[in-house]
PDB file of N, CA and C in Angstrom:
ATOM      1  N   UNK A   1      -3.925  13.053 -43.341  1.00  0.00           N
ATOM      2  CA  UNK A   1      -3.532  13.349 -41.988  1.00  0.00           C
ATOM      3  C   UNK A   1      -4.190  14.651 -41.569  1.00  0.00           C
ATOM      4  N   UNK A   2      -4.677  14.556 -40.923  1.00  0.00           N
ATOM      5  CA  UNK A   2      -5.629  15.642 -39.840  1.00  0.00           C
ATOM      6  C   UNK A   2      -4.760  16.154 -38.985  1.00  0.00           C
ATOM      7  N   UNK A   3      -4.709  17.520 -39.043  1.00  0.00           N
ATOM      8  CA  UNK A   3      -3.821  18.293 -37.927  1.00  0.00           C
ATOM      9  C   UNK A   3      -4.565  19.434 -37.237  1.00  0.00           C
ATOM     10  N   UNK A   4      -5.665  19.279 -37.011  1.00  0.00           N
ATOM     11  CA  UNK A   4      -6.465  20.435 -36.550  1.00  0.00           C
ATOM     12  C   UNK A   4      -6.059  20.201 -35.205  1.00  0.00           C
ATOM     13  N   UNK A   5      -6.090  21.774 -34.725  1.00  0.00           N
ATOM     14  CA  UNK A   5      -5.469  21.454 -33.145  1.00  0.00           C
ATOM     15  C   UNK A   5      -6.435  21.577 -32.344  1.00  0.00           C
ATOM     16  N   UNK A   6      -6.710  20.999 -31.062  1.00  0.00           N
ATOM     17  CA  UNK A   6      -7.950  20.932 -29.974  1.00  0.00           C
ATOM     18  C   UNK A   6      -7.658  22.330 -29.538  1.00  0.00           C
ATOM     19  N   UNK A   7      -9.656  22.784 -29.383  1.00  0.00           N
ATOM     20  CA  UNK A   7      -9.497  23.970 -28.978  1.00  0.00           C
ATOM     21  C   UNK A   7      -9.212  23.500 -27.089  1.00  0.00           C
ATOM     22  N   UNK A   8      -9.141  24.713 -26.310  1.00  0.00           N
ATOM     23  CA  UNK A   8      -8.852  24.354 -25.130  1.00  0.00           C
ATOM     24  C   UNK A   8     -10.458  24.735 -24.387  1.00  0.00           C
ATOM     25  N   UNK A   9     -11.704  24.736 -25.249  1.00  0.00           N
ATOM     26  CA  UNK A   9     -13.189  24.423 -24.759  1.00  0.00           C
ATOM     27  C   UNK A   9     -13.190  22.651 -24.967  1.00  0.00           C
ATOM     28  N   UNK A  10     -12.206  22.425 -25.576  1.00  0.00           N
ATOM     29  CA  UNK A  10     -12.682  20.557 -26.122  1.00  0.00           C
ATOM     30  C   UNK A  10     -11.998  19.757 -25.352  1.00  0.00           C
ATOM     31  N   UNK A  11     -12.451  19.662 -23.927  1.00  0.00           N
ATOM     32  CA  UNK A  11     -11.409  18.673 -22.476  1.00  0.00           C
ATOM     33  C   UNK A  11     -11.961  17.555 -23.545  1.00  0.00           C
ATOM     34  N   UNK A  12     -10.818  16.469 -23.065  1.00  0.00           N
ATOM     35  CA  UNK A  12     -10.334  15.074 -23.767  1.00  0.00           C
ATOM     36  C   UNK A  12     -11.566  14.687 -22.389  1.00  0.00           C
ATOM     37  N   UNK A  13     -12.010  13.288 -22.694  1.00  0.00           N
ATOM     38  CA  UNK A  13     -12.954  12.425 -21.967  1.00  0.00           C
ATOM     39  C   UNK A  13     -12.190  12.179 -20.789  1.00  0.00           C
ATOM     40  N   UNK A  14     -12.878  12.127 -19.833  1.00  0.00           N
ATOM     41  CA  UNK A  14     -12.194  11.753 -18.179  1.00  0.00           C
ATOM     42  C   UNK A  14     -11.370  10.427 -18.418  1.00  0.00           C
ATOM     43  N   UNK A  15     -10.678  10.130 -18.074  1.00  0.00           N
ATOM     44  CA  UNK A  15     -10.124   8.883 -18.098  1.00  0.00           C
ATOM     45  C   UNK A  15     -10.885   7.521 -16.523  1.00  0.00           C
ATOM     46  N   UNK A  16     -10.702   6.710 -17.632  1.00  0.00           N
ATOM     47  CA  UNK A  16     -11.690   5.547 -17.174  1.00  0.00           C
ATOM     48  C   UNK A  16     -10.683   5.048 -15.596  1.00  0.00           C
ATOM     49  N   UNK A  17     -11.353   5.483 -14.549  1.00  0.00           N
ATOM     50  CA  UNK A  17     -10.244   5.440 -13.135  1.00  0.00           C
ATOM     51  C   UNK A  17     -10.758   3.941 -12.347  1.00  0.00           C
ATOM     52  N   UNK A  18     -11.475   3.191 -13.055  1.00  0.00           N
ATOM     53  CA  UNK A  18     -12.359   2.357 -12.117  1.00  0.00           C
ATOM     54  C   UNK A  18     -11.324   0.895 -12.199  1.00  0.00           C
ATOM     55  N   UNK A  19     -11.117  -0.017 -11.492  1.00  0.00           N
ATOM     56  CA  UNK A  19     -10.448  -1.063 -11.244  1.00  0.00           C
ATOM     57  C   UNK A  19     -11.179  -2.476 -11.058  1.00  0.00           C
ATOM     58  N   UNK A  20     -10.421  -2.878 -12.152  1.00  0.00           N
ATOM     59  CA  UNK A  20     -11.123  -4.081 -12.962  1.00  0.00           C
ATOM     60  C   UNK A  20     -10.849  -5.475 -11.771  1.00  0.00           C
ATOM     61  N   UNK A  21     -11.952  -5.998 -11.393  1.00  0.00           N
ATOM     62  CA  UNK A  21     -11.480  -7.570 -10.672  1.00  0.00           C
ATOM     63  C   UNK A  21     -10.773  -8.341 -11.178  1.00  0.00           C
ATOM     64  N   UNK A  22     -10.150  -8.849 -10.859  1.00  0.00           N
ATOM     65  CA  UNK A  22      -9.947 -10.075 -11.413  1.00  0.00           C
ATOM     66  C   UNK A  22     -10.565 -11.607 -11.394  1.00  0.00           C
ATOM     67  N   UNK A  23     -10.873 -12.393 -12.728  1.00  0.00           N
ATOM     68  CA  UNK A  23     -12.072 -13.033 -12.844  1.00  0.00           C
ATOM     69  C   UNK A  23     -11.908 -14.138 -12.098  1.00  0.00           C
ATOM     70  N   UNK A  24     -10.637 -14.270 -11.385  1.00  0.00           N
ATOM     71  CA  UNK A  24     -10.661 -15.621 -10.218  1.00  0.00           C
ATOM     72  C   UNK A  24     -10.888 -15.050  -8.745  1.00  0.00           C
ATOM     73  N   UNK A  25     -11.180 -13.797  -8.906  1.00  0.00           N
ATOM     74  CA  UNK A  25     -11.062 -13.653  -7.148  1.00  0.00           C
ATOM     75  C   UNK A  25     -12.541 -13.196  -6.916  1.00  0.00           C
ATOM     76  N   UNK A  26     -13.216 -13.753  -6.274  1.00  0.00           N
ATOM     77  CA  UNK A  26     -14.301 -13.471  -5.418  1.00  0.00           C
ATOM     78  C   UNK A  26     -14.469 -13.437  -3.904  1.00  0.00           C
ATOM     79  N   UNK A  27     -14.771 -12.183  -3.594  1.00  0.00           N
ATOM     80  CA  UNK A  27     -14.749 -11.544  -2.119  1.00  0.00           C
ATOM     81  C   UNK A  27     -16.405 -11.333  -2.018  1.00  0.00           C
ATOM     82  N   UNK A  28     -16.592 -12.271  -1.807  1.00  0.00           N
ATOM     83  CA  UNK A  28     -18.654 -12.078  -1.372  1.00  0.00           C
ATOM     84  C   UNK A  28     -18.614 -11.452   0.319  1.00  0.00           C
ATOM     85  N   UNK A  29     -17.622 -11.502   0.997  1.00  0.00           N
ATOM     86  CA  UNK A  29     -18.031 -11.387   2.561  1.00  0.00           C
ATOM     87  C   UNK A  29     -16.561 -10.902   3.132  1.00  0.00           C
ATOM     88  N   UNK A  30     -16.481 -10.646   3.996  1.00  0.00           N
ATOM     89  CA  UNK A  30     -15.092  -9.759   5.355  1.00  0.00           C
ATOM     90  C   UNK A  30     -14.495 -10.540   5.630  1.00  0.00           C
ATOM     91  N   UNK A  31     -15.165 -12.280   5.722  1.00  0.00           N
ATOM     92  CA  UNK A  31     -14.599 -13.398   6.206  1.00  0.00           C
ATOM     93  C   UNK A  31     -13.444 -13.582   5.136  1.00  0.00           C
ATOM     94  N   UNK A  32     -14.077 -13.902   3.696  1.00  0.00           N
ATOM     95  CA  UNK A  32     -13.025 -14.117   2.565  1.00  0.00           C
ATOM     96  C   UNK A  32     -11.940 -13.504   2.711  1.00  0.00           C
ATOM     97  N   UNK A  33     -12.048 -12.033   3.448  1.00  0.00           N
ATOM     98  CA  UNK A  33     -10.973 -10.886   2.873  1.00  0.00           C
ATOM     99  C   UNK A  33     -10.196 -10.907   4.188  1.00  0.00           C
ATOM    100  N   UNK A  34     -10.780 -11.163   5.281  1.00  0.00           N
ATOM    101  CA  UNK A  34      -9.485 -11.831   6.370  1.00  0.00           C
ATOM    102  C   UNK A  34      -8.860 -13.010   6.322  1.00  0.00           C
ATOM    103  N   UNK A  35      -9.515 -13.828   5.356  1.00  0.00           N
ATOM    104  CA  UNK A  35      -8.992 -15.091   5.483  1.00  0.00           C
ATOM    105  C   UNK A  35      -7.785 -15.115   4.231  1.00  0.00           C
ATOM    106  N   UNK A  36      -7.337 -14.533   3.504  1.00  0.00           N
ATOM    107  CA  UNK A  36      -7.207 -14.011   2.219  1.00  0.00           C
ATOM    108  C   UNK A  36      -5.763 -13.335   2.873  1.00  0.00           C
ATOM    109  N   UNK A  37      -5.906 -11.994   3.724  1.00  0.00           N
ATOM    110  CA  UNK A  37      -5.103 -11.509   4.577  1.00  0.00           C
ATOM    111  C   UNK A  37      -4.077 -12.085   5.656  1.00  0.00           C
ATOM    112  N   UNK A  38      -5.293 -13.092   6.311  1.00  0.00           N
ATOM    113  CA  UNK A  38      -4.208 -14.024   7.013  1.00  0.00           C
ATOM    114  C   UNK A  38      -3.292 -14.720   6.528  1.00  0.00           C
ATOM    115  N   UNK A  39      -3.391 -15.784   5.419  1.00  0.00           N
ATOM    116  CA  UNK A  39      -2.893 -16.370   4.787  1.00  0.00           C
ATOM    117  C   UNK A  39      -1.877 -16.025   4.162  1.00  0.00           C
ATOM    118  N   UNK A  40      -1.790 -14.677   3.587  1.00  0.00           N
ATOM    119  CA  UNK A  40      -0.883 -14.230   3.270  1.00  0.00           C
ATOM    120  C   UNK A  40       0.347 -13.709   4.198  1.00  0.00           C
ATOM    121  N   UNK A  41      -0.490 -12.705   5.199  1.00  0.00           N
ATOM    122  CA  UNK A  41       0.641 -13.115   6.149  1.00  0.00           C
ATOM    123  C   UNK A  41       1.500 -13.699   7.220  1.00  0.00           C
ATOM    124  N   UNK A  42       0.473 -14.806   7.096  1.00  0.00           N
ATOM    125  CA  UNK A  42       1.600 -16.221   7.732  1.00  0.00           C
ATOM    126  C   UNK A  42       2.867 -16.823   6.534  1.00  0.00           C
ATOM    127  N   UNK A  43       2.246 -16.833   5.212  1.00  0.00           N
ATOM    128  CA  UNK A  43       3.344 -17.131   4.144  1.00  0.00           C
ATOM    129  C   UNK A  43       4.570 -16.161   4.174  1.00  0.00           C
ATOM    130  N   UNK A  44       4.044 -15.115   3.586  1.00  0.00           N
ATOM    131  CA  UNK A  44       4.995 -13.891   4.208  1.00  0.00           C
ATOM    132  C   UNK A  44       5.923 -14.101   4.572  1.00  0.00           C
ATOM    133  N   UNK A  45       5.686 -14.195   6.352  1.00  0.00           N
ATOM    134  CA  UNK A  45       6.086 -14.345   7.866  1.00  0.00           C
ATOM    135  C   UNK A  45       7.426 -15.739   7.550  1.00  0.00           C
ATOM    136  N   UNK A  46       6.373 -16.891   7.143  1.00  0.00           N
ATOM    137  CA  UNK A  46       7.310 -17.943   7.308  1.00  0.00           C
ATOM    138  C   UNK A  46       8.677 -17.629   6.179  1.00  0.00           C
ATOM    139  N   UNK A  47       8.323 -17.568   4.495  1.00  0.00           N
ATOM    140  CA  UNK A  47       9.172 -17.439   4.034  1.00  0.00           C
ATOM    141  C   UNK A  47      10.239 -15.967   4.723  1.00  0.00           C
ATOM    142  N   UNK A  48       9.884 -15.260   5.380  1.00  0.00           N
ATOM    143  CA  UNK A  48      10.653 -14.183   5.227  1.00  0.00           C
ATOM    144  C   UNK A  48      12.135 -14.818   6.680  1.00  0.00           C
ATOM    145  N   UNK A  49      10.895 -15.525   7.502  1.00  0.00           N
ATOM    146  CA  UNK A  49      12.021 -16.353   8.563  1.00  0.00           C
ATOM    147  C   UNK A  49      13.149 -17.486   7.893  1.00  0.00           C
ATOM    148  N   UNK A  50      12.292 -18.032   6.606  1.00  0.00           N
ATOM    149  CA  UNK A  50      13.546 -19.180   6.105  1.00  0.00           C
ATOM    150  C   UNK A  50      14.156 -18.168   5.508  1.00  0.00           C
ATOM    151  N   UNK A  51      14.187 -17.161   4.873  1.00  0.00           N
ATOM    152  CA  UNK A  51      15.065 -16.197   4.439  1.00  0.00           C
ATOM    153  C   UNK A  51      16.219 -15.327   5.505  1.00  0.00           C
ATOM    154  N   UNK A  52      15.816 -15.255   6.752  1.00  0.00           N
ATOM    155  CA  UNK A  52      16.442 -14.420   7.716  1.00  0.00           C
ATOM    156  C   UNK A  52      17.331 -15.523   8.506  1.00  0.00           C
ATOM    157  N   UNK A  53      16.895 -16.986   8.502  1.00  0.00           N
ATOM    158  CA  UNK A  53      17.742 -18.106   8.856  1.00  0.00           C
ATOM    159  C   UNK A  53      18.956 -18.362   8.110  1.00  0.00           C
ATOM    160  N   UNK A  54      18.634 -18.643   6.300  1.00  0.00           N
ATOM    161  CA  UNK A  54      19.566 -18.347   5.739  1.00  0.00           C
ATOM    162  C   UNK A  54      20.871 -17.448   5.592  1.00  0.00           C
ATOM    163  N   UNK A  55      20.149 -16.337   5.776  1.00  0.00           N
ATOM    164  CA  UNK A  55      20.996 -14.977   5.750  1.00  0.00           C
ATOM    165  C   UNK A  55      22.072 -15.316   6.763  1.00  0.00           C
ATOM    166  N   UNK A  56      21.570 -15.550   8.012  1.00  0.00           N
ATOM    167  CA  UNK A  56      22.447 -15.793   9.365  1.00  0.00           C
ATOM    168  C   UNK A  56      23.441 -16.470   9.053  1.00  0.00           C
ATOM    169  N   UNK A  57      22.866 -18.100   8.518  1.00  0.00           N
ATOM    170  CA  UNK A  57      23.890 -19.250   8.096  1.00  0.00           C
ATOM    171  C   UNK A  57      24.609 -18.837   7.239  1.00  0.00           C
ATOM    172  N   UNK A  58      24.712 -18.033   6.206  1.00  0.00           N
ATOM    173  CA  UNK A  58      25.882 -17.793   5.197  1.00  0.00           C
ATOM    174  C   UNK A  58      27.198 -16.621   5.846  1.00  0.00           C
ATOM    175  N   UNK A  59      26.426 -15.580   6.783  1.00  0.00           N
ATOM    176  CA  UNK A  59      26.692 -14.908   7.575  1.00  0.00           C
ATOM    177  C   UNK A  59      27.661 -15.515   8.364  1.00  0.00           C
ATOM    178  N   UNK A  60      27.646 -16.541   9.142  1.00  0.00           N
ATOM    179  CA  UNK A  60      28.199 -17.406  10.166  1.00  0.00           C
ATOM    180  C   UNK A  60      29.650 -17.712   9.195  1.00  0.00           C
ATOM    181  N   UNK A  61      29.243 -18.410   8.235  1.00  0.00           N
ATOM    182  CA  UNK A  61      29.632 -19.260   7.345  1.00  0.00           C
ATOM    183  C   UNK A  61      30.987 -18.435   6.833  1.00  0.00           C
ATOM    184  N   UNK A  62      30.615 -17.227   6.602  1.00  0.00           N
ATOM    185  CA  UNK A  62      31.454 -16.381   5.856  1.00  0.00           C
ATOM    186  C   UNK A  62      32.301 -15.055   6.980  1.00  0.00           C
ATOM    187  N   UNK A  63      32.065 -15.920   8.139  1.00  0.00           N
ATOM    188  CA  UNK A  63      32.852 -14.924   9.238  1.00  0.00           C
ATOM    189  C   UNK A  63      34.298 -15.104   9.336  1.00  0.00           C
ATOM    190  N   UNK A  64      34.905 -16.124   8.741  1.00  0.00           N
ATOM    191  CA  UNK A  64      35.721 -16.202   8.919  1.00  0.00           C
ATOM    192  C   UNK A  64      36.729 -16.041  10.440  1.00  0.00           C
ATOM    193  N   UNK A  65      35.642 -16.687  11.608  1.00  0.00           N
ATOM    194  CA  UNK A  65      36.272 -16.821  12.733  1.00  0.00           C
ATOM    195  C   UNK A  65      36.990 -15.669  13.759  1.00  0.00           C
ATOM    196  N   UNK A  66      35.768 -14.495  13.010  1.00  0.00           N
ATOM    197  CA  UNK A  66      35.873 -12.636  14.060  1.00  0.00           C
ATOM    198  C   UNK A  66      34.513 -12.721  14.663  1.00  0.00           C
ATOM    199  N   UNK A  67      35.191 -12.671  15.954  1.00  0.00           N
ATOM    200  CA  UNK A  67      33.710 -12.960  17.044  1.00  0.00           C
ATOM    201  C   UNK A  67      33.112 -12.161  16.787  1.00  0.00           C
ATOM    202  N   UNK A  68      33.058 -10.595  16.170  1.00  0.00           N
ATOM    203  CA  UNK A  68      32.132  -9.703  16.228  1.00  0.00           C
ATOM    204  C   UNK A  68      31.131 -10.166  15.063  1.00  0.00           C
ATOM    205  N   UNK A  69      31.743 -10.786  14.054  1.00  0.00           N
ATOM    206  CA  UNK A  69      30.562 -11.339  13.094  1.00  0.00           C
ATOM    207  C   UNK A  69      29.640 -12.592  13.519  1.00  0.00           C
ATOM    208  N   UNK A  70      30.630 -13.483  13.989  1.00  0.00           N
ATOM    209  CA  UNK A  70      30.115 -14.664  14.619  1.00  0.00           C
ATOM    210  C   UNK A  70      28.909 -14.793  15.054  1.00  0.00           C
ATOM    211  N   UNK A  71      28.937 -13.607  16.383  1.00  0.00           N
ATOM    212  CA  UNK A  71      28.041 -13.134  17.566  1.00  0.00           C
ATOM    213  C   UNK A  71      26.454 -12.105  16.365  1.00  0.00           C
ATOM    214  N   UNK A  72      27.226 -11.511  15.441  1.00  0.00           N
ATOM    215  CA  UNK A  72      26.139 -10.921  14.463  1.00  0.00           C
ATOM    216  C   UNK A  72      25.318 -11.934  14.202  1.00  0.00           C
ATOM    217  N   UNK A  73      26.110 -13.115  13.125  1.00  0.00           N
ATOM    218  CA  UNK A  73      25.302 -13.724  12.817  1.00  0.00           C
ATOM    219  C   UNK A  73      24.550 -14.872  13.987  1.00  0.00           C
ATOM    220  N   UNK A  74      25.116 -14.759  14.921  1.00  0.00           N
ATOM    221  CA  UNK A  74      23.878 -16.100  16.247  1.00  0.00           C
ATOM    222  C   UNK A  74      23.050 -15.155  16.529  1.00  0.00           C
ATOM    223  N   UNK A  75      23.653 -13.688  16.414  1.00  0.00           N
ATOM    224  CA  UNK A  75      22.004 -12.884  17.182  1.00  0.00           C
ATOM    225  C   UNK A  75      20.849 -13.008  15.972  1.00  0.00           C
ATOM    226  N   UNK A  76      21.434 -13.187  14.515  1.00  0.00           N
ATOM    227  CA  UNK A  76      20.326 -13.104  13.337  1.00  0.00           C
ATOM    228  C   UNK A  76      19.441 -14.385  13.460  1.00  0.00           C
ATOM    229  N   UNK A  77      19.999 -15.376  13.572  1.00  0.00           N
ATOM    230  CA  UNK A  77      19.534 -16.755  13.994  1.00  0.00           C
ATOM    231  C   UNK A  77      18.662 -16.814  14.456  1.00  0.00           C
ATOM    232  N   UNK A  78      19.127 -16.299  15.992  1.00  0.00           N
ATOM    233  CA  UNK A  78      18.517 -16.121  17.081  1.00  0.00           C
ATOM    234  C   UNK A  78      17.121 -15.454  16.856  1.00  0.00           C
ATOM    235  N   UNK A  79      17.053 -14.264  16.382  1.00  0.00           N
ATOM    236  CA  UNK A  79      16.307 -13.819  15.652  1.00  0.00           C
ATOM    237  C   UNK A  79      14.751 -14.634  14.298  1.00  0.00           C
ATOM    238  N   UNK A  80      15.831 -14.734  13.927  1.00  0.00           N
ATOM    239  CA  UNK A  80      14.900 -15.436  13.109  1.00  0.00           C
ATOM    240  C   UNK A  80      14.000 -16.577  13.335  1.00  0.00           C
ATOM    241  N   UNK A  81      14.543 -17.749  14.893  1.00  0.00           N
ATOM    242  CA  UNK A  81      13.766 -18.382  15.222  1.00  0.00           C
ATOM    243  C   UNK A  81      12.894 -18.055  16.540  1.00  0.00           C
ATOM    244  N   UNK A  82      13.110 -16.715  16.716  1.00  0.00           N
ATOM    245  CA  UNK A  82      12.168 -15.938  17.686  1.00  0.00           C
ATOM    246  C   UNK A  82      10.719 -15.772  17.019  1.00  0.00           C
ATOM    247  N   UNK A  83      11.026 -15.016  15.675  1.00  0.00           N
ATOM    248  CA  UNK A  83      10.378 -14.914  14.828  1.00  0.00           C
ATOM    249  C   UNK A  83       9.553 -16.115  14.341  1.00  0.00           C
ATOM    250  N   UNK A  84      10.243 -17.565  13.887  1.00  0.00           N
ATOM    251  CA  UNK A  84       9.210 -18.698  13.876  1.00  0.00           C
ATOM    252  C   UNK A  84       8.272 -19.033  15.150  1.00  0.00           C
ATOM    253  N   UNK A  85       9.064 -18.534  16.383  1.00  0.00           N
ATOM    254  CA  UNK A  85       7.829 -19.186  17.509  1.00  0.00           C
ATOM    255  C   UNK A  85       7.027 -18.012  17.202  1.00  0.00           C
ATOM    256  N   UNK A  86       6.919 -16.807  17.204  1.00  0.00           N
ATOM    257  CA  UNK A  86       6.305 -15.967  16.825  1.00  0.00           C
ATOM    258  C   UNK A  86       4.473 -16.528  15.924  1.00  0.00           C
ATOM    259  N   UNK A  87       5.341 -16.709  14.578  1.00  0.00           N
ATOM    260  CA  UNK A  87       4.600 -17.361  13.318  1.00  0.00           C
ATOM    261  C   UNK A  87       3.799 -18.224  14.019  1.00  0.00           C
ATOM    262  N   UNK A  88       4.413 -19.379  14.577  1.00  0.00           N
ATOM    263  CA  UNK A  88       3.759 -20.523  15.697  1.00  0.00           C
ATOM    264  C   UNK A  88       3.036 -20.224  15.872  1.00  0.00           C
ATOM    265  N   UNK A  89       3.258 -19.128  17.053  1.00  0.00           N
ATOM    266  CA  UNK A  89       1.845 -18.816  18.746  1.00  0.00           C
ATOM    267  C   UNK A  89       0.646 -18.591  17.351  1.00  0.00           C
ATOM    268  N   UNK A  90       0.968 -17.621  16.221  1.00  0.00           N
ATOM    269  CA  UNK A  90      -0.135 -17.280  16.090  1.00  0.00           C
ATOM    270  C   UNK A  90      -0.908 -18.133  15.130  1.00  0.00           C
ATOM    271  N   UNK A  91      -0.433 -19.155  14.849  1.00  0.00           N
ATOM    272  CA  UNK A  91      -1.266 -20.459  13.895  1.00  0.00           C
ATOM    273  C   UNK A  91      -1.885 -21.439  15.227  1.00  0.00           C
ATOM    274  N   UNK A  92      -1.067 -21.051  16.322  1.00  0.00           N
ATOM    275  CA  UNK A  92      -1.828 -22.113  17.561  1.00  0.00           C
ATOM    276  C   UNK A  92      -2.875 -20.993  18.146  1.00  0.00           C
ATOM    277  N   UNK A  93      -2.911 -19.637  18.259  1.00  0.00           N
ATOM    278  CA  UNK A  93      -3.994 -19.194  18.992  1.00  0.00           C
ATOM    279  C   UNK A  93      -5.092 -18.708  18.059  1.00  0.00           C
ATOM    280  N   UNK A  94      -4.514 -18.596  16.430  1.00  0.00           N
ATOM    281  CA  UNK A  94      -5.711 -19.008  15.367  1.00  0.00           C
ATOM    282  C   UNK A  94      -6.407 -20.688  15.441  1.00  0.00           C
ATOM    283  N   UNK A  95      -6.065 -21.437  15.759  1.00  0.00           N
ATOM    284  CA  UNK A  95      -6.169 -22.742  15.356  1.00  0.00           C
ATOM    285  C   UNK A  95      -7.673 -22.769  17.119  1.00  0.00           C
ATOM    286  N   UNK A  96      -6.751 -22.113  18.172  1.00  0.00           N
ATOM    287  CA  UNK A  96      -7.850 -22.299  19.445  1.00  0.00           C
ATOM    288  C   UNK A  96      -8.853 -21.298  19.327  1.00  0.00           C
ATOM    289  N   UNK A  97      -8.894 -20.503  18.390  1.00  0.00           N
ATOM    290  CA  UNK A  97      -9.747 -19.306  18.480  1.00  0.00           C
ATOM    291  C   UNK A  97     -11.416 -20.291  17.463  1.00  0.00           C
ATOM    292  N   UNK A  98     -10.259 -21.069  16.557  1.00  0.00           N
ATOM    293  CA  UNK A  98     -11.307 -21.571  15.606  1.00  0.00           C
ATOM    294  C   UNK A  98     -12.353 -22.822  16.278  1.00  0.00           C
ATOM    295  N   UNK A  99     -10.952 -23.555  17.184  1.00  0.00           N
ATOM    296  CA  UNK A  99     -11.822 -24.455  18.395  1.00  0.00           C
ATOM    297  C   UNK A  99     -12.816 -23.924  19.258  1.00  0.00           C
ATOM    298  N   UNK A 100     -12.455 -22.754  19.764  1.00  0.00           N
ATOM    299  CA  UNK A 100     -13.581 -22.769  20.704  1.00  0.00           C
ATOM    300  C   UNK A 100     -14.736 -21.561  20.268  1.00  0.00           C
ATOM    301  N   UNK A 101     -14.706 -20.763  19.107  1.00  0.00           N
ATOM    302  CA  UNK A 101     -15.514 -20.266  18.607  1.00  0.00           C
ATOM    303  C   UNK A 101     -16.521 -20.295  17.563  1.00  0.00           C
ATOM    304  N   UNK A 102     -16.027 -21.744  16.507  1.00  0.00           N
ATOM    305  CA  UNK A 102     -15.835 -21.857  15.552  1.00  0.00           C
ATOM    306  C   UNK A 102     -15.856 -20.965  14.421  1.00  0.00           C
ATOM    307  N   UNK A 103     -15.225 -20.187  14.790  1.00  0.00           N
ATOM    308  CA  UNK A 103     -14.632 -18.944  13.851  1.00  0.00           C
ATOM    309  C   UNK A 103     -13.373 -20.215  12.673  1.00  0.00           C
ATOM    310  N   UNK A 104     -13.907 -20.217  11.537  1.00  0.00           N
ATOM    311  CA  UNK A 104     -12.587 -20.736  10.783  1.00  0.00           C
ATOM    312  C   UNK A 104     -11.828 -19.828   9.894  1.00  0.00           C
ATOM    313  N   UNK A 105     -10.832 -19.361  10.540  1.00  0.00           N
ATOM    314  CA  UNK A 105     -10.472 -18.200   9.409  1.00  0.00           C
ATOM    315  C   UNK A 105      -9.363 -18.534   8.640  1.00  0.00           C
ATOM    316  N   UNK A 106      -9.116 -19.646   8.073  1.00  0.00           N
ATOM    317  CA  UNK A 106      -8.396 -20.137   6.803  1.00  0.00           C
ATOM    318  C   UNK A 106      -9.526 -20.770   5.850  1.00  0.00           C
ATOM    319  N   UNK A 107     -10.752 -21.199   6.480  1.00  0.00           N
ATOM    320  CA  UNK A 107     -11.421 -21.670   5.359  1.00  0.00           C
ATOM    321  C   UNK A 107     -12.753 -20.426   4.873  1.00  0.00           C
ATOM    322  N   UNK A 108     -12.984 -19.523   5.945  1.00  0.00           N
ATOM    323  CA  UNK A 108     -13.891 -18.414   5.779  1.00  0.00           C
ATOM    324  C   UNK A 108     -15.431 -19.107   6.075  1.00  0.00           C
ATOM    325  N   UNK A 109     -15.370 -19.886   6.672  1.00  0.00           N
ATOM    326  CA  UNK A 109     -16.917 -20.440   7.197  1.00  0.00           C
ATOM    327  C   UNK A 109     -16.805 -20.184   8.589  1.00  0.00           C
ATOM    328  N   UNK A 110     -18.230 -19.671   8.896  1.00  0.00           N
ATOM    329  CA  UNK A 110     -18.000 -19.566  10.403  1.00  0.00           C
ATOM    330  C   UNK A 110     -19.516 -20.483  10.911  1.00  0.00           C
ATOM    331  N   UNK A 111     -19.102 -21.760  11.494  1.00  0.00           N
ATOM    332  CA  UNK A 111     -19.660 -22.703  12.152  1.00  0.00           C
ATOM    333  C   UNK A 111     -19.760 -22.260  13.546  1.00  0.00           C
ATOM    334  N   UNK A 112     -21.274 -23.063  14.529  1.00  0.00           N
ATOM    335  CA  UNK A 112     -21.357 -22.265  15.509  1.00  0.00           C
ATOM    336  C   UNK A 112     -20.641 -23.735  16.466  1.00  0.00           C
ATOM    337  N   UNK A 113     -19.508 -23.465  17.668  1.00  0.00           N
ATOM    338  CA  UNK A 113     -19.301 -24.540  18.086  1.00  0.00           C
ATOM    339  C   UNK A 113     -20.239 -25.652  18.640  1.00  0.00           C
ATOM    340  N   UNK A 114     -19.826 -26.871  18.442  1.00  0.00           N
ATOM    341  CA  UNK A 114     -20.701 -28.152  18.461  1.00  0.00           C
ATOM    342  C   UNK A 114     -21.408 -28.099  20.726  1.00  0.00           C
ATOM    343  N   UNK A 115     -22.157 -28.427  20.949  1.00  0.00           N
ATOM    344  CA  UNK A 115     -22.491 -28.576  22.372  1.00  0.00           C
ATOM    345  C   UNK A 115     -22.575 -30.228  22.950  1.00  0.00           C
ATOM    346  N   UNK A 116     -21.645 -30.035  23.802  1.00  0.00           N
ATOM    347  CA  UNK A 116     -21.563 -31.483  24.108  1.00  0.00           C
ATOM    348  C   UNK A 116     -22.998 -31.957  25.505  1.00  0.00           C
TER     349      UNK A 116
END
């Protein structure tokens, strides 16, 4: 056993700060990495609305018939399917953006639209 102590001229090696890919993800282009982004937060978005629907319904459920909870939980509801048209508009004005530009930003190809 070696117990010699480091002088304080002998700095330890920098530590290795660099961040390793991971060997399934390839980002060749901006397109990948918005499309990548979007996707995620439409999933997000939706699960976090079936989660905020739920919440309401057990909410409701467990009011035991005091309007002040009642009214809590229809405004969470309420809420939460504000929030799905929300999610909606923006899968329908992604979906027309891709029609009339052919911008596809769930598949990351960008096609130039067809001319009739």
């Amino acid at each position: 056993m070696n117990l010699i102590p480091v002088a304080l001229a002998q700095a330890p090696a920098a530590p290795d700060l660099s961040v390793n890919k991971p060997d399934n993800v390839q980002i060749t282009n901006i397109g990948t990495l918005i499309q990548g982004a979007v996707q995620g937060a439409l999933l997000i978005a939706a699960l976090l609305v079936f989660a905020y629907l739920i919440w309401g319904g057990i909410q409701w459920i467990t009011s035991g018939g005091d309007k002040g909870k009642t009214q809590e939980a229809r405004d969470r509801i309420t809420a939460a399917l504000v929030g799905l048209a929300v999610v909606a508009s923006a899968w329908a004005v992604m979906l027309i953006i891709q029609y009339f530009f052919g911008i596809s930003v769930l598949n990351g190809n960008i096609n130039p639209p067809k001319a009739y």
